[in-house]
C-alpha atoms as a PDB file:
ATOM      1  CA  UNK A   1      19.742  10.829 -35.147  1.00  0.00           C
ATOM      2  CA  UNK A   2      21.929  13.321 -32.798  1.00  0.00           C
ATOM      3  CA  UNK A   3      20.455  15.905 -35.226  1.00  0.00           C
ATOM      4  CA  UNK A   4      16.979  15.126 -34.846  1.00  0.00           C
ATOM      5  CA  UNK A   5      17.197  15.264 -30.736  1.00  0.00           C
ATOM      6  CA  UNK A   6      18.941  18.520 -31.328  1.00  0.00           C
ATOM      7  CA  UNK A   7      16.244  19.815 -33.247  1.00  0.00           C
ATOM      8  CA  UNK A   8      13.537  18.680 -30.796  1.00  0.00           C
ATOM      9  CA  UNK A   9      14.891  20.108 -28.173  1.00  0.00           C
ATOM     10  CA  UNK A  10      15.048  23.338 -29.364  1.00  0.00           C
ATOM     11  CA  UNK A  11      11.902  23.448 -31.160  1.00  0.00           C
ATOM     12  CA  UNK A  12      10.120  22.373 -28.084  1.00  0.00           C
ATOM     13  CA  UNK A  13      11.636  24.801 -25.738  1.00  0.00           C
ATOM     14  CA  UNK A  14      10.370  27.781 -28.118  1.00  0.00           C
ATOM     15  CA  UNK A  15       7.038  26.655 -27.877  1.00  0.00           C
ATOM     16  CA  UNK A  16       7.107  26.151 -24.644  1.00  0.00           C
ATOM     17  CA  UNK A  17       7.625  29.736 -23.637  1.00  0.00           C
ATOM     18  CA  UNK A  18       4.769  30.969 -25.475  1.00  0.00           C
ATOM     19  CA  UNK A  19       1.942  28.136 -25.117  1.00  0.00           C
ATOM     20  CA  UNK A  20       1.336  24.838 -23.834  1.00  0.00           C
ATOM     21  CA  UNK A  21       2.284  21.236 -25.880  1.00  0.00           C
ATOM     22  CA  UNK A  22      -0.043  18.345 -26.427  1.00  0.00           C
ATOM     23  CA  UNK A  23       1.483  15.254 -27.366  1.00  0.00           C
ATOM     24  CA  UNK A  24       0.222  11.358 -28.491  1.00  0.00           C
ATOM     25  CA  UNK A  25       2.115   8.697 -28.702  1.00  0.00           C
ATOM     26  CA  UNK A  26       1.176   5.567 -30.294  1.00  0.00           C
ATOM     27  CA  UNK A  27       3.402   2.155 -29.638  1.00  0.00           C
ATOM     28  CA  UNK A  28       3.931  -0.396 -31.675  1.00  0.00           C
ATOM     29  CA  UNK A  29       5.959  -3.484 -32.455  1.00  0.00           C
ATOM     30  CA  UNK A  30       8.020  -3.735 -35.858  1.00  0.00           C
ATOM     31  CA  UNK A  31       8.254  -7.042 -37.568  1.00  0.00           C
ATOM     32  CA  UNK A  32      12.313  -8.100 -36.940  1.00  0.00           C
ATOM     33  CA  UNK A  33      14.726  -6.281 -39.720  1.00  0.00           C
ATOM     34  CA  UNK A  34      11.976  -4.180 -40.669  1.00  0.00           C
ATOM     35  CA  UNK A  35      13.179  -1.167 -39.371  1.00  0.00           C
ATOM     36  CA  UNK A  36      14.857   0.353 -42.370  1.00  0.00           C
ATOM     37  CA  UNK A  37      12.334  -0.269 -44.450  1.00  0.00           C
ATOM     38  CA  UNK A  38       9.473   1.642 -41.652  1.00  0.00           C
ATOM     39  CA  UNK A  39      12.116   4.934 -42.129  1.00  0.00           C
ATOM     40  CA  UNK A  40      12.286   4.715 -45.610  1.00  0.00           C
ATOM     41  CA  UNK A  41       8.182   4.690 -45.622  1.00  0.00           C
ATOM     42  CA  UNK A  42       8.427   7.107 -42.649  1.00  0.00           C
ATOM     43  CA  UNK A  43      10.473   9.773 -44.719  1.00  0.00           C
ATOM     44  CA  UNK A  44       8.677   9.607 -47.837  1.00  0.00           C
ATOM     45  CA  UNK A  45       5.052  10.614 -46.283  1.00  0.00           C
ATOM     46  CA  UNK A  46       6.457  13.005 -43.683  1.00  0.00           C
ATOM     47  CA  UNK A  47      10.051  14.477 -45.343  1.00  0.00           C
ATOM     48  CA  UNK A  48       8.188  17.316 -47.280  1.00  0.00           C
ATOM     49  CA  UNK A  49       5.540  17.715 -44.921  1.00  0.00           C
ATOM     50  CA  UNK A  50       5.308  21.079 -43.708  1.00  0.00           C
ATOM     51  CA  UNK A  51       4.149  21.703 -40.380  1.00  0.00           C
ATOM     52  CA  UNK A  52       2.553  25.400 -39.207  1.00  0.00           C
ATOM     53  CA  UNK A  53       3.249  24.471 -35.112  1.00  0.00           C
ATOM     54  CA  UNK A  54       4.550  21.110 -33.763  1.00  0.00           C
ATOM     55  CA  UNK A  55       6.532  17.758 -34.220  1.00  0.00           C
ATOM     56  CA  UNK A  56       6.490  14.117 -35.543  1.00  0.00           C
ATOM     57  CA  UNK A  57       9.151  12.020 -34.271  1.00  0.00           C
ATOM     58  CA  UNK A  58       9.460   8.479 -35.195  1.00  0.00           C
ATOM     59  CA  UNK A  59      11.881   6.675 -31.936  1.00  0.00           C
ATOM     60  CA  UNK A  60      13.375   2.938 -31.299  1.00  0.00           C
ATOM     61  CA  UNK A  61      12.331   1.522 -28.032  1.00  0.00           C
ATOM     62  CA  UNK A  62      15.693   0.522 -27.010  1.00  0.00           C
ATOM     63  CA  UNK A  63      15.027  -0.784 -23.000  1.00  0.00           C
ATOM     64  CA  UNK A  64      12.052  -1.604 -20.605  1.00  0.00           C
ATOM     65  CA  UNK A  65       9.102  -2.017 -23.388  1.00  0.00           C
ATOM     66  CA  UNK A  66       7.220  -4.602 -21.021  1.00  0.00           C
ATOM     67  CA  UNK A  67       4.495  -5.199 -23.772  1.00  0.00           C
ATOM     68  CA  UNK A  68       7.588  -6.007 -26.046  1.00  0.00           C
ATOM     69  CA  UNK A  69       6.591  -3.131 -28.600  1.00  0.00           C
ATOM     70  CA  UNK A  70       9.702  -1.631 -30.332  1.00  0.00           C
ATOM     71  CA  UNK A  71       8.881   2.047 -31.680  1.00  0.00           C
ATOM     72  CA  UNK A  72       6.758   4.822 -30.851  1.00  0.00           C
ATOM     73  CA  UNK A  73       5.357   7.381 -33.457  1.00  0.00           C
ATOM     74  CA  UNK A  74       4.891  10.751 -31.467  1.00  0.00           C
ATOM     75  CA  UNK A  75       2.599  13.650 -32.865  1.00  0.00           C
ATOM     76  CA  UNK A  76       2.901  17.081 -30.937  1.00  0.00           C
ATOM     77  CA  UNK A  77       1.091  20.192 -31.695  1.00  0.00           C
ATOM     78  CA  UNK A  78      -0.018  22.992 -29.527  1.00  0.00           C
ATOM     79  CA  UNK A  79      -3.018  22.638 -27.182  1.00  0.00           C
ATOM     80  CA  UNK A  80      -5.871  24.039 -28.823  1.00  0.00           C
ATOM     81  CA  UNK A  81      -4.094  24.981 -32.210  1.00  0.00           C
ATOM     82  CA  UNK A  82      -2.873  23.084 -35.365  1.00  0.00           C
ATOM     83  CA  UNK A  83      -0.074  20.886 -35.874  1.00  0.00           C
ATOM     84  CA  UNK A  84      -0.338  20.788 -40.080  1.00  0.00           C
ATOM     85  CA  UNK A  85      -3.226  22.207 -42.211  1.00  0.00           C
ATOM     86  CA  UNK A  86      -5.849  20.017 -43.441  1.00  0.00           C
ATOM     87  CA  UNK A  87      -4.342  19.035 -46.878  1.00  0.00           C
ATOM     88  CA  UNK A  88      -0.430  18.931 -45.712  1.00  0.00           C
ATOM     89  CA  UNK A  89      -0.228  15.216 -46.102  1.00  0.00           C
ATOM     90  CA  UNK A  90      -1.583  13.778 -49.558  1.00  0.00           C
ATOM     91  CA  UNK A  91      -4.473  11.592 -48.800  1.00  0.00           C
ATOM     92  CA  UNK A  92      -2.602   9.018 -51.264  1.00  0.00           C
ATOM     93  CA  UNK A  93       0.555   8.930 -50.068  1.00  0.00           C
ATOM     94  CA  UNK A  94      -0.944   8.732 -46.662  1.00  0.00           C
ATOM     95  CA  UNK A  95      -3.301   5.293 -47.776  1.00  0.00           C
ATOM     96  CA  UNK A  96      -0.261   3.882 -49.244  1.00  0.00           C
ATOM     97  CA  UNK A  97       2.051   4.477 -46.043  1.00  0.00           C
ATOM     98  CA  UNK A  98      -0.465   3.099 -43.496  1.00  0.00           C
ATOM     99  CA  UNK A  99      -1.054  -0.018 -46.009  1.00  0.00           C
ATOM    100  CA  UNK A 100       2.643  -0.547 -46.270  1.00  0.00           C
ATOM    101  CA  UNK A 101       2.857  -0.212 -42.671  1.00  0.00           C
ATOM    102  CA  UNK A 102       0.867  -3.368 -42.293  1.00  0.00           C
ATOM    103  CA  UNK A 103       3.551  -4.858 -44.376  1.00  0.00           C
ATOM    104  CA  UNK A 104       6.141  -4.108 -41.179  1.00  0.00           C
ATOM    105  CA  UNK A 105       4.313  -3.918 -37.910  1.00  0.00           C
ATOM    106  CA  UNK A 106       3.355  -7.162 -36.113  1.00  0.00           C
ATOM    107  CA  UNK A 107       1.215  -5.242 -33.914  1.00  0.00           C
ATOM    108  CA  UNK A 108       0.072  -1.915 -32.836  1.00  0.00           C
ATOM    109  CA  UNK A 109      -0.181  -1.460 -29.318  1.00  0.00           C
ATOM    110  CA  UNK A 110      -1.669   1.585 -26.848  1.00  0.00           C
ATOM    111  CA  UNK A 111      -2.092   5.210 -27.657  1.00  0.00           C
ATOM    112  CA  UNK A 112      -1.201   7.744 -25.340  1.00  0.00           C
ATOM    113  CA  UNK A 113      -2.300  11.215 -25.308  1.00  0.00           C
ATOM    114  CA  UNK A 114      -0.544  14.108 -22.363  1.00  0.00           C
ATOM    115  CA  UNK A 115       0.846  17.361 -21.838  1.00  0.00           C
ATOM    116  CA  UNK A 116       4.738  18.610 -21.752  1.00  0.00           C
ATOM    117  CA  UNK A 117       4.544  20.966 -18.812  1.00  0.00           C
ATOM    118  CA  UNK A 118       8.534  21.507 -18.963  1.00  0.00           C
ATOM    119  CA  UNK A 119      11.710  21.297 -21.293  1.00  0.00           C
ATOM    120  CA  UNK A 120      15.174  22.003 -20.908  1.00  0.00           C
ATOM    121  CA  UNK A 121      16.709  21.422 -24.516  1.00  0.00           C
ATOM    122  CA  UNK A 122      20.368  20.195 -25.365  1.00  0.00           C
ATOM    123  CA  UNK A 123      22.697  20.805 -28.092  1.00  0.00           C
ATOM    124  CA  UNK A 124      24.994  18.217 -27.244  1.00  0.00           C
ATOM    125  CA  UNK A 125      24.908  15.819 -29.538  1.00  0.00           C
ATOM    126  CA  UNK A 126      26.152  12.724 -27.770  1.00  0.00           C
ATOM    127  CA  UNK A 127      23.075  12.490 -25.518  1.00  0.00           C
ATOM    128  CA  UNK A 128      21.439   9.924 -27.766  1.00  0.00           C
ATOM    129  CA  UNK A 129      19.918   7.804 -25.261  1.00  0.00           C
ATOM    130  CA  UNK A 130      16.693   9.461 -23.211  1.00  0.00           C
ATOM    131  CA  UNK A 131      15.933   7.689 -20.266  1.00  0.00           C
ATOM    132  CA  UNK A 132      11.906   8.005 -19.531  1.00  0.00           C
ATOM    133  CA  UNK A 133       9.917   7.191 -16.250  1.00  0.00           C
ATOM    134  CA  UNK A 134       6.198   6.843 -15.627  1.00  0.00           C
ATOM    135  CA  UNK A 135       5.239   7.706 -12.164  1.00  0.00           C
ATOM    136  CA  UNK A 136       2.154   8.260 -10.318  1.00  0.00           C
ATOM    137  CA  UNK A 137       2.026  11.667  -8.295  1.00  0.00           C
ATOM    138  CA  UNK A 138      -0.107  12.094  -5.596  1.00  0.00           C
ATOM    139  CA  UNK A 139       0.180  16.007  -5.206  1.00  0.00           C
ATOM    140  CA  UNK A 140       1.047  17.223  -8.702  1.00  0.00           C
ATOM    141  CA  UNK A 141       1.412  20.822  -7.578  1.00  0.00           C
ATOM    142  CA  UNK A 142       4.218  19.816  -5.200  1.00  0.00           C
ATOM    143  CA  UNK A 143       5.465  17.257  -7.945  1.00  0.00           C
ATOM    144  CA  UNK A 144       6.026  20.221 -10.517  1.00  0.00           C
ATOM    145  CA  UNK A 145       7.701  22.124  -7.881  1.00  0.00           C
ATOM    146  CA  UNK A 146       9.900  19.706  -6.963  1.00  0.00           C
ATOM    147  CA  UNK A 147      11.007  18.987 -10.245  1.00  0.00           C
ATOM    148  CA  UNK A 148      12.022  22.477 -11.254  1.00  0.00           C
ATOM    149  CA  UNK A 149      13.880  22.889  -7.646  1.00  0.00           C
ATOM    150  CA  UNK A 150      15.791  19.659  -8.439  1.00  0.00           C
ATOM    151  CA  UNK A 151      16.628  21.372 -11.741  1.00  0.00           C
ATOM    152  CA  UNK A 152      17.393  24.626 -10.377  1.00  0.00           C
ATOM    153  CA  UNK A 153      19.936  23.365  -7.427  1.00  0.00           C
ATOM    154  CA  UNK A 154      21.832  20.725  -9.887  1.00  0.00           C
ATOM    155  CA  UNK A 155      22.254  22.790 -12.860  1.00  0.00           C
ATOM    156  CA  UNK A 156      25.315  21.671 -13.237  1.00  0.00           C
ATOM    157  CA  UNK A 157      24.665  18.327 -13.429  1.00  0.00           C
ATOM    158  CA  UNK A 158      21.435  18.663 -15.761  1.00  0.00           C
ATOM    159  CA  UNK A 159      23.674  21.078 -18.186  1.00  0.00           C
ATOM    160  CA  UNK A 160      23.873  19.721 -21.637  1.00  0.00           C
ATOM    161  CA  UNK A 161      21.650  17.339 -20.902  1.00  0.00           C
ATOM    162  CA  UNK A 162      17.877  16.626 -22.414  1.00  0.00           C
ATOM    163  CA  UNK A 163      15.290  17.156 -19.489  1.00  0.00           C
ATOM    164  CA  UNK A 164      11.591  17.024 -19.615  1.00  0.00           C
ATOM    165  CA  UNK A 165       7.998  16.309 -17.852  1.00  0.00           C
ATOM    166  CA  UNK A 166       4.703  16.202 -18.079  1.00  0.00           C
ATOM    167  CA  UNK A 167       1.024  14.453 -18.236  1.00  0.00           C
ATOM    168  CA  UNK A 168      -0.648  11.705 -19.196  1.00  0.00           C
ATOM    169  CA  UNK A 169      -4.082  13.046 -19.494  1.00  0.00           C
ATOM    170  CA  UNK A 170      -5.866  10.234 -21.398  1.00  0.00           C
ATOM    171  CA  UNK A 171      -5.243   6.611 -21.298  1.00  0.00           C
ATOM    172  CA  UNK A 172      -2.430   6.173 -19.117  1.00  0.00           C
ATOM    173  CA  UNK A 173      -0.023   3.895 -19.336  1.00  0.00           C
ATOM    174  CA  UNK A 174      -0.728   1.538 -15.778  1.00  0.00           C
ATOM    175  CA  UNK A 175      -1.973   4.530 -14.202  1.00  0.00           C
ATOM    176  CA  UNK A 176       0.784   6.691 -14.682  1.00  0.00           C
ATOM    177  CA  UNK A 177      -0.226  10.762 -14.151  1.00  0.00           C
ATOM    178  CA  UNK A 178       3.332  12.037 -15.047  1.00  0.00           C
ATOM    179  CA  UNK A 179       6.265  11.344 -16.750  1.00  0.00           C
ATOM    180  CA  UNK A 180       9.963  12.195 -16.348  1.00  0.00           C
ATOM    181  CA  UNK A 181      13.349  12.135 -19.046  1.00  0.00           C
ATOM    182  CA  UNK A 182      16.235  12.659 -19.356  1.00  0.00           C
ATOM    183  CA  UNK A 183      19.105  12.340 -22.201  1.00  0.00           C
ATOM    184  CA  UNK A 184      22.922  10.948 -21.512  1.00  0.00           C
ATOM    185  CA  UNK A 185      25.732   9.403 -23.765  1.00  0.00           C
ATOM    186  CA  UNK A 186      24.846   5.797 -22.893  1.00  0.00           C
ATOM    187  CA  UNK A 187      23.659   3.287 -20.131  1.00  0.00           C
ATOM    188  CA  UNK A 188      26.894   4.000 -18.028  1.00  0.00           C
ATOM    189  CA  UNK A 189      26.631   8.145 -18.281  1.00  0.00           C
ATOM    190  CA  UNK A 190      22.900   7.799 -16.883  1.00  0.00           C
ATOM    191  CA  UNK A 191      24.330   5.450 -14.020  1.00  0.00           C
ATOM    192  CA  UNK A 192      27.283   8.092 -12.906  1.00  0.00           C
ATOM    193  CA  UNK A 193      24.567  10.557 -13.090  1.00  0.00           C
ATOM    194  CA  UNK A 194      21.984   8.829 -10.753  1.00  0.00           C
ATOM    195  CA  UNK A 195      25.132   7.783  -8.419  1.00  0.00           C
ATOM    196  CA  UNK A 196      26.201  11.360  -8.005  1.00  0.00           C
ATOM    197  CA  UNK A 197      22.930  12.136  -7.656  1.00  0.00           C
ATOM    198  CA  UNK A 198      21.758  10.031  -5.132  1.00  0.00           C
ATOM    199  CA  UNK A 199      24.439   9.912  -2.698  1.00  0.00           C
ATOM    200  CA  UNK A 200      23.781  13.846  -2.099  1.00  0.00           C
ATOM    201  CA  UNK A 201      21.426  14.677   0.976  1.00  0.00           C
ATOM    202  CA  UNK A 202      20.169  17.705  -0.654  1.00  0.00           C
ATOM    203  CA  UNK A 203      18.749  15.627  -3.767  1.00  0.00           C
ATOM    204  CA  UNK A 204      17.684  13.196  -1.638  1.00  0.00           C
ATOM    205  CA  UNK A 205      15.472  16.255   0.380  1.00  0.00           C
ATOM    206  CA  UNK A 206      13.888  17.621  -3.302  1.00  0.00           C
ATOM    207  CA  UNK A 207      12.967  14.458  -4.532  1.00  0.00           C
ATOM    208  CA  UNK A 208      11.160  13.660  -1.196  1.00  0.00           C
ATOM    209  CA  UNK A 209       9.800  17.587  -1.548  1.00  0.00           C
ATOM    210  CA  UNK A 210       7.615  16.253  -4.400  1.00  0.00           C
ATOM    211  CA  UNK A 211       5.191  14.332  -2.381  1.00  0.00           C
ATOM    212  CA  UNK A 212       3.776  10.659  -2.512  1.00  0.00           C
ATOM    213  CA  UNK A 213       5.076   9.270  -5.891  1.00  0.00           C
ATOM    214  CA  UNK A 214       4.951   5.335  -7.061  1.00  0.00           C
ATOM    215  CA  UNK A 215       7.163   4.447  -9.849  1.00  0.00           C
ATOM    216  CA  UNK A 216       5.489   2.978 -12.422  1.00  0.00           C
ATOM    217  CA  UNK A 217       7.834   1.802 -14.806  1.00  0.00           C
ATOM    218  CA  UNK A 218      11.235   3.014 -16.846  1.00  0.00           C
ATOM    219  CA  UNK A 219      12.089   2.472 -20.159  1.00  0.00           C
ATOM    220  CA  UNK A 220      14.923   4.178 -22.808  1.00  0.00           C
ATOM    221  CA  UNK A 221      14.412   5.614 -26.426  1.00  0.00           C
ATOM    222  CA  UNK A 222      16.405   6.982 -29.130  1.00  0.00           C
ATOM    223  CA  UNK A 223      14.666   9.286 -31.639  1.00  0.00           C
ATOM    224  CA  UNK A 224      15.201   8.088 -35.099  1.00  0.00           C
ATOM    225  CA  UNK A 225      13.332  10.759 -37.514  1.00  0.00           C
ATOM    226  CA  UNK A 226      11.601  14.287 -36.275  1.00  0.00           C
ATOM    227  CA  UNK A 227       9.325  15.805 -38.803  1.00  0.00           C
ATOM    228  CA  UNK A 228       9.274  19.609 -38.037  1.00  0.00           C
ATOM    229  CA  UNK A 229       8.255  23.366 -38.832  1.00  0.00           C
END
């Protein structure tokens, strides 16, 4: 699993500097203990996949799902180019996963499609747990700019860690526009970080530097599997 964020991260940030990322992310709730069995289904359609330009990451919701779903299966390709070729994924194998999925998942819940707009990657391997927040920006010109500011002036507290942002362009979760993450070690690392964080005037100034913003709601994930080229 540390793996798999590692390999995200730095996948992501390559692609970043030449082109823009498109993401959806589809929610849904496994049946309980069927976890192992959704990987095992998971690796055998997707491990020999091979993938021209993008990602598939298969993550446990592990805090702050308020529709109670408990994974989300995340596709993301370049804007405007291919993720796979037509015939990567054997149409059998593919019938067969999505029937067995049936098997495992209570319930499918909403699809989300955005943008990643920035990515600092990570290659420490302890920050398993990635801290996500949906927000609603009024000014997403100063929002952007704020964010890479806040980055820029607390390097040192971002380094090693997993940061990202972007859109949600189509369907958005409550109204969200944007969304925010960040990796740490656990609960308590993400707490010293926002304590630190937020007891420093400066911060405080950037964050208020990004405009009109409404919280929409928080929730943590771990990345289980990533599928990638």
């Amino acid at each position: 699993m540390n793996k798999a964020l590692l390999l995200l991260a730095l996948f992501t940030t390559g692609l970043l500097s030449a082109q823009t990322m498109a993401f959806t992310v589809v929610e849904l709730k496994a049946k309980d203990f069927s976890e192992a069995k959704v990987l095992e289904d998971f690796d055998e359609l997707f491990g020999g996949v091979e993938l021209k330009n993008g990602s598939i990451v298969l993550e446990s919701i592990e805090t702050g799902s308020t529709l109670g779903n408990t994974h989300r299966l995340a596709f993301i390709y370049p804007l405007g180019g291919e993720m796979m070729a037509e015939d990567a994924v054997d149409p059998l194998k593919s019938q067969v996963f999505w029937a067995k999925m049936g098997n495992y998942i209570q319930e499918w819940g909403p699809v989300h499609h955005g943008r990643i707009l920035s990515w600092q990657p990570t290659e420490n391997e302890e920050m398993k747990l990635i801290h996500i927040w949906d927000v609603k920006a009024k000014d997403p010109i100063a929002f952007k700019k704020g964010h890479d500011n806040i980055l820029k002036s607390f390097k040192q507290d971002f380094k090693d860690r997993l940061v990202g942002f972007g859109t949600y362009d189509i369907n958005k979760p409550n109204g969200a526009s944007h969304w925010v993450l960040v990796s740490g070690i656990d609960n308590e690392d993400h707490l010293m970080l926002y304590d630190k964080l937020q007891n420093d005037s400066k911060f405080i100034e950037l964050i208020q530097s990004r405009g009109e913003t409404e919280d929409v709601s928080d929730f943590a994930v771990k990345h289980l599997r990533v599928i990638m080229n």
